[in-house]
N, C-alpha and C. Protein backbone atom coordinates (compact mmCIF):
# COMPACT_ATOMS: atom_id res chain seq x y z
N UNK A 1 153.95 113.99 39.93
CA UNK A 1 153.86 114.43 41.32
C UNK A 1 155.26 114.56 41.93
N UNK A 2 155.90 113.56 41.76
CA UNK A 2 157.64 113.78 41.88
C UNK A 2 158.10 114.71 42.15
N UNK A 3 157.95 115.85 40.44
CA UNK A 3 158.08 116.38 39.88
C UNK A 3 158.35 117.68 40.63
N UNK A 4 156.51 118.02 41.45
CA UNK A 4 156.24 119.04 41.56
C UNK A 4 157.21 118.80 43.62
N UNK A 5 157.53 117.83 43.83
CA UNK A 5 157.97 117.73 45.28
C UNK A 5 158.97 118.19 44.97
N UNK A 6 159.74 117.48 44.02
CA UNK A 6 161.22 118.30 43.94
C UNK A 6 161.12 119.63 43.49
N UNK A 7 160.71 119.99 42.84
CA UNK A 7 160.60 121.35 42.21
C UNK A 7 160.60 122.52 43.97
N UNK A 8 159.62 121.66 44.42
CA UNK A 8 159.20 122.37 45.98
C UNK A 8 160.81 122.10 46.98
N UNK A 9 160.88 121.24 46.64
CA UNK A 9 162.23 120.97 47.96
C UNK A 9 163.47 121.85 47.69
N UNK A 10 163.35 122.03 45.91
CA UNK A 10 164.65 122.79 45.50
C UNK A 10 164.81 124.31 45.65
N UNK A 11 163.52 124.73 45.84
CA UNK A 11 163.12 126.06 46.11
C UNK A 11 163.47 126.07 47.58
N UNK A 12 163.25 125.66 48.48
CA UNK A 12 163.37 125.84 49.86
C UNK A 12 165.24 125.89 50.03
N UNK A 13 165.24 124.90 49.40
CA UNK A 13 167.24 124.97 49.72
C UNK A 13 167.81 125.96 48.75
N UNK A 14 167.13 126.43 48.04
CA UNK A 14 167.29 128.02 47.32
C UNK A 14 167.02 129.13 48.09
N UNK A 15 166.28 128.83 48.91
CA UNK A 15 165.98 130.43 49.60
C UNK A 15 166.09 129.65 51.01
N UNK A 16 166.33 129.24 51.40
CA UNK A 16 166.73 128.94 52.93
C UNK A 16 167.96 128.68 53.34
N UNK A 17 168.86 129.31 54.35
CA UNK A 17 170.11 129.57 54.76
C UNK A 17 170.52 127.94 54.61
N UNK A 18 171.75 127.02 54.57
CA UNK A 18 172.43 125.78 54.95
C UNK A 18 171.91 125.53 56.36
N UNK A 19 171.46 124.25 56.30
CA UNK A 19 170.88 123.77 57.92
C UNK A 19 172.61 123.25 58.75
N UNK A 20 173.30 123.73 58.37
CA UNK A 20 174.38 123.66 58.97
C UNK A 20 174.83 125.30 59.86
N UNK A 21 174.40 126.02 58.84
CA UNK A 21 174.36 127.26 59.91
C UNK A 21 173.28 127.92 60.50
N UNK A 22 172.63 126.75 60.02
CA UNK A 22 171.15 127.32 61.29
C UNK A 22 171.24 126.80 62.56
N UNK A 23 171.80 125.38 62.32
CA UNK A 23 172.04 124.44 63.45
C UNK A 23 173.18 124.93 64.76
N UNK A 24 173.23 124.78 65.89
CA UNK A 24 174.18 125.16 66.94
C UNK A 24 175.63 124.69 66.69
N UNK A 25 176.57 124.98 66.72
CA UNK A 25 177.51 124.32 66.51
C UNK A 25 177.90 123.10 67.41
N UNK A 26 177.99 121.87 66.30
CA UNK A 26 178.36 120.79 67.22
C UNK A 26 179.61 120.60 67.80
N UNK A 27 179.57 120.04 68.36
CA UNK A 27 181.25 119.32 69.45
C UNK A 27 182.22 118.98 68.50
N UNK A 28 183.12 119.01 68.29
CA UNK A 28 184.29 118.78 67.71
C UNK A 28 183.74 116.98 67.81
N UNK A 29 183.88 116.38 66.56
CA UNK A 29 184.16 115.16 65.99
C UNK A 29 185.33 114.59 66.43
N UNK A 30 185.75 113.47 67.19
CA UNK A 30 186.92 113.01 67.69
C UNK A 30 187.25 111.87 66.30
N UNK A 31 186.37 111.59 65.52
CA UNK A 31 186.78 110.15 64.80
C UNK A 31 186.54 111.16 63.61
N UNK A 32 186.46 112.54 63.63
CA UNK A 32 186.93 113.47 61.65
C UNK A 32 187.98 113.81 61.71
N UNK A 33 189.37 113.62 61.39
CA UNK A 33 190.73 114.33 61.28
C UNK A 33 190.34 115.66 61.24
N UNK A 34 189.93 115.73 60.27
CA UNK A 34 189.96 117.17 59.64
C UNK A 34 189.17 118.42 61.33
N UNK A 35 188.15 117.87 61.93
CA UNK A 35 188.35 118.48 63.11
C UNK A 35 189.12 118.56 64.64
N UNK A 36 190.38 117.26 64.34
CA UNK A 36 191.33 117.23 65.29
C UNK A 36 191.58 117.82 65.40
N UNK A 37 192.13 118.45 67.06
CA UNK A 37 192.94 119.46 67.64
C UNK A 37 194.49 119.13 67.39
């Protein structure tokens, strides 16, 4: 049964855009360097 969930979950993140660019863009991170101004 595992099996067939993953099989299912891996298909969706195969054909479905990154939920990072589906998502709105968030606020600049003050505590990620890498998004310091």
């Amino acid at each position: 049964m595992m099996g067939l969930i993953y099989t299912l979950t891996t298909q969706i993140k195969n054909t479905k855009p990154p939920l990072k660019k589906q998502a709105k863009p968030k606020p600049t991170d003050p505590n990620n360097p890498m998004e310091r101004e």
